[in-house]
C-alpha atoms as a PDB file:
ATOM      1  CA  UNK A   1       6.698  10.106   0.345  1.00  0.00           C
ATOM      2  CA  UNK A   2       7.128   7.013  -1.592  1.00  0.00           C
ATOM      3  CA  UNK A   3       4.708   4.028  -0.607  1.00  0.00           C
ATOM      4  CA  UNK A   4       8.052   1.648   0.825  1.00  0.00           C
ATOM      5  CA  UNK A   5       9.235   4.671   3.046  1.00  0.00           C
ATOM      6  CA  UNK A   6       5.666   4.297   5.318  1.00  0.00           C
ATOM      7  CA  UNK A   7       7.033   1.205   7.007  1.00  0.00           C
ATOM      8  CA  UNK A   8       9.974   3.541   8.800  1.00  0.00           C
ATOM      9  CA  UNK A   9       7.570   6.187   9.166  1.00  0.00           C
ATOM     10  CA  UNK A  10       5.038   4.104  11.424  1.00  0.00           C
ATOM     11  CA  UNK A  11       8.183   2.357  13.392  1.00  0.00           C
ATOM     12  CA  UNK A  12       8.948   6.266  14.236  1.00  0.00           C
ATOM     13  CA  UNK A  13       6.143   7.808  14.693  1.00  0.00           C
ATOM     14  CA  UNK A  14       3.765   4.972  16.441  1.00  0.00           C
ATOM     15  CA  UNK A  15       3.565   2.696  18.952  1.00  0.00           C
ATOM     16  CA  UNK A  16       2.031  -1.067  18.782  1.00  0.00           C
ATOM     17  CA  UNK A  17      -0.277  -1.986  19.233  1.00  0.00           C
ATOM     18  CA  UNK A  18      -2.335   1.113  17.519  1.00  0.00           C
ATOM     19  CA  UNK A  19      -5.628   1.223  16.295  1.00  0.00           C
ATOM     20  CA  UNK A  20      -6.472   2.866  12.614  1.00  0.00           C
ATOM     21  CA  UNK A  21      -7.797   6.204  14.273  1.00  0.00           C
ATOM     22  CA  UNK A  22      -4.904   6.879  16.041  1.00  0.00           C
ATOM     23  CA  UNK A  23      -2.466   5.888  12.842  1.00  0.00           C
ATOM     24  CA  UNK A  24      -5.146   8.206  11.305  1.00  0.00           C
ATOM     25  CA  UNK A  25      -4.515  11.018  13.688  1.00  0.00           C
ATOM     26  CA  UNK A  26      -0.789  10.574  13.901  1.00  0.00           C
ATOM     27  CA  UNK A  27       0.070  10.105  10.043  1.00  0.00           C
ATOM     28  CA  UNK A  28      -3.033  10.055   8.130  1.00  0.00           C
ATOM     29  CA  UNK A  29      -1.847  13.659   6.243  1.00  0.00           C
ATOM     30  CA  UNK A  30       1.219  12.072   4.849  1.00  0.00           C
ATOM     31  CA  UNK A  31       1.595  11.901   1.140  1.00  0.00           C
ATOM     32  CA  UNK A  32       1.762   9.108  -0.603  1.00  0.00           C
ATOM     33  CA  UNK A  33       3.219   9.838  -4.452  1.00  0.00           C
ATOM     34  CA  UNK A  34       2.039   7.497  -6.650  1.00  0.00           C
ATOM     35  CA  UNK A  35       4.309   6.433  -9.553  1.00  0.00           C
ATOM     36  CA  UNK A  36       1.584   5.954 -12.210  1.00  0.00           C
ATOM     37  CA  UNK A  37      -1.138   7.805 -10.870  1.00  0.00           C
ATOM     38  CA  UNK A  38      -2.823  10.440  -8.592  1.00  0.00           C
ATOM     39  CA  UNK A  39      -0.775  10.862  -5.359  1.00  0.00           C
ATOM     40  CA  UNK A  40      -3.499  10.122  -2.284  1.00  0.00           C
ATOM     41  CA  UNK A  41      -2.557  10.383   1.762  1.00  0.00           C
ATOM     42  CA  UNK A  42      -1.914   7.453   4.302  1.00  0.00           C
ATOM     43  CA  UNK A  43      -5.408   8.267   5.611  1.00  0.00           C
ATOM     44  CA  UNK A  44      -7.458   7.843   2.956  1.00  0.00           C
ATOM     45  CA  UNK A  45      -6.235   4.819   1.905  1.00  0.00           C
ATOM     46  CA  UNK A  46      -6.665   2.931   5.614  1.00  0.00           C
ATOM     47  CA  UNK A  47     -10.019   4.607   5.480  1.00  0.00           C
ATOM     48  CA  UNK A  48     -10.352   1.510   2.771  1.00  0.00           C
ATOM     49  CA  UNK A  49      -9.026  -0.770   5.145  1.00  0.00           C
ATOM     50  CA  UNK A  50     -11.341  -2.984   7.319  1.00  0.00           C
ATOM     51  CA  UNK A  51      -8.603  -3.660  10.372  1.00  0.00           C
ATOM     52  CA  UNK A  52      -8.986  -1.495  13.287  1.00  0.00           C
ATOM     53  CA  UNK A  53      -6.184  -2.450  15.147  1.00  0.00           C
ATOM     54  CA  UNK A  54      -2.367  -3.319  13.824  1.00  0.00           C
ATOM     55  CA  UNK A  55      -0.245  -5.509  15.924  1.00  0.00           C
ATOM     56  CA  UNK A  56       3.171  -4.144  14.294  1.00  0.00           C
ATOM     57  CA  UNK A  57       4.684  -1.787  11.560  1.00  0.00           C
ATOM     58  CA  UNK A  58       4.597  -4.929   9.476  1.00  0.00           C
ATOM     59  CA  UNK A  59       1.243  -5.590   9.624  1.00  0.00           C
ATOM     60  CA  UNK A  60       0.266  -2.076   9.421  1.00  0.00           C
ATOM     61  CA  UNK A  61       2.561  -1.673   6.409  1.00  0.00           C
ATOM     62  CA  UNK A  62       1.403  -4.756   4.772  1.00  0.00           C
ATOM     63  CA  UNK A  63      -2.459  -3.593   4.941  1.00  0.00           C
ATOM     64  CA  UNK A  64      -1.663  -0.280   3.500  1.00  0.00           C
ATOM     65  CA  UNK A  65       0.090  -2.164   0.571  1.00  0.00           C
ATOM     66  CA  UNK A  66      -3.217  -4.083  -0.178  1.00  0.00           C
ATOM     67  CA  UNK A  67      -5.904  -0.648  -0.117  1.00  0.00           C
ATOM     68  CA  UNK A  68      -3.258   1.156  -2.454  1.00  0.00           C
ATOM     69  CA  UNK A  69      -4.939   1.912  -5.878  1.00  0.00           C
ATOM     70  CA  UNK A  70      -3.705   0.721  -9.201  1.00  0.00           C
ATOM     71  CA  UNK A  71      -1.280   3.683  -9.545  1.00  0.00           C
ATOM     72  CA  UNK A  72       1.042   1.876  -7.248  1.00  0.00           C
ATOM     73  CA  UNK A  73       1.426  -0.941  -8.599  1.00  0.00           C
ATOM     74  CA  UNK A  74       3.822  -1.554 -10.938  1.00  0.00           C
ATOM     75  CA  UNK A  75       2.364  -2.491 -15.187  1.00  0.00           C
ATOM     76  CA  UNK A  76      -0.703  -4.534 -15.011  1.00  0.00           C
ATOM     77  CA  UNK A  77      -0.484  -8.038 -16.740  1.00  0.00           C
ATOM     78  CA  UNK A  78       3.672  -7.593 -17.147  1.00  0.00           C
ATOM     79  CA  UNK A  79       5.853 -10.427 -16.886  1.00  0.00           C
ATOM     80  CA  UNK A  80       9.080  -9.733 -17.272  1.00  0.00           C
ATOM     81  CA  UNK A  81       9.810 -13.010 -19.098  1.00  0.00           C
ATOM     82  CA  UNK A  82       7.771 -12.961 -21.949  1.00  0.00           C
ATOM     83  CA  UNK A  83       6.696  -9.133 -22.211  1.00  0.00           C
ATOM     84  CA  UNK A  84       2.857  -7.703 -21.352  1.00  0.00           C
ATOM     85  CA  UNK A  85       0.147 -10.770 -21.159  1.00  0.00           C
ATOM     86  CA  UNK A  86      -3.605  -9.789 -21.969  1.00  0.00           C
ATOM     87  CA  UNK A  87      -5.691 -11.360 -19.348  1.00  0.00           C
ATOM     88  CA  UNK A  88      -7.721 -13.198 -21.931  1.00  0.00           C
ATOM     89  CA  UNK A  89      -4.218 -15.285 -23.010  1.00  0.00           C
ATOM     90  CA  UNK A  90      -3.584 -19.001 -21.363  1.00  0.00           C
ATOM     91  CA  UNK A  91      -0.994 -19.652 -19.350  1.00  0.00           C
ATOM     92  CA  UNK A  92       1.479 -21.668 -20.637  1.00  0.00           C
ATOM     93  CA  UNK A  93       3.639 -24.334 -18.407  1.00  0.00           C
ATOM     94  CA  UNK A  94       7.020 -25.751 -19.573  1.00  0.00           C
END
């Protein structure tokens, strides 16, 4: 499943407040396919995660989004108004 589906998928399948073992136990086998990168499942990356209780979908949803590795995420250093940056460049304000 693709990382943005998740939210629906804990609204579904959980109930809030849950703690990471039970979203663990519930949907921790659920793939996640990675876009630029090796796929990985919902468990292993809250296993990352130092919470141990989520208050909402959000929240879990939003937590999962920051243990994700880099094969989420979309080009590193892109900006789409001046092409790929190298981190080493200065920013440049108009």
């Amino acid at each position: 499943m693709r990382l943005p589906e998740t939210r629906d998928l804990f609204e579904r399948k959980l109930q809030f407040p849950v703690t990471r073992e039970r979203v663990v136990d519930r949907v921790g086998e659920r793939q996640l396919e990675a876009p630029n990168g090796s796929d990985t499942t919902v468990g292993s990356v809250l296993n990352r995660c130092t919470e141990g209780e989520f208050e909402s979908a959000d929240a879990l949803y939003d937590s999962l989004v920051m243990h994700v590795e880099d094969g989420f995420v979309g080009r590193k250093n892109y900006d789409d108004r001046g092409g790929q940056r190298r981190a080493d460049e200065d920013e440049l304000s108009f």
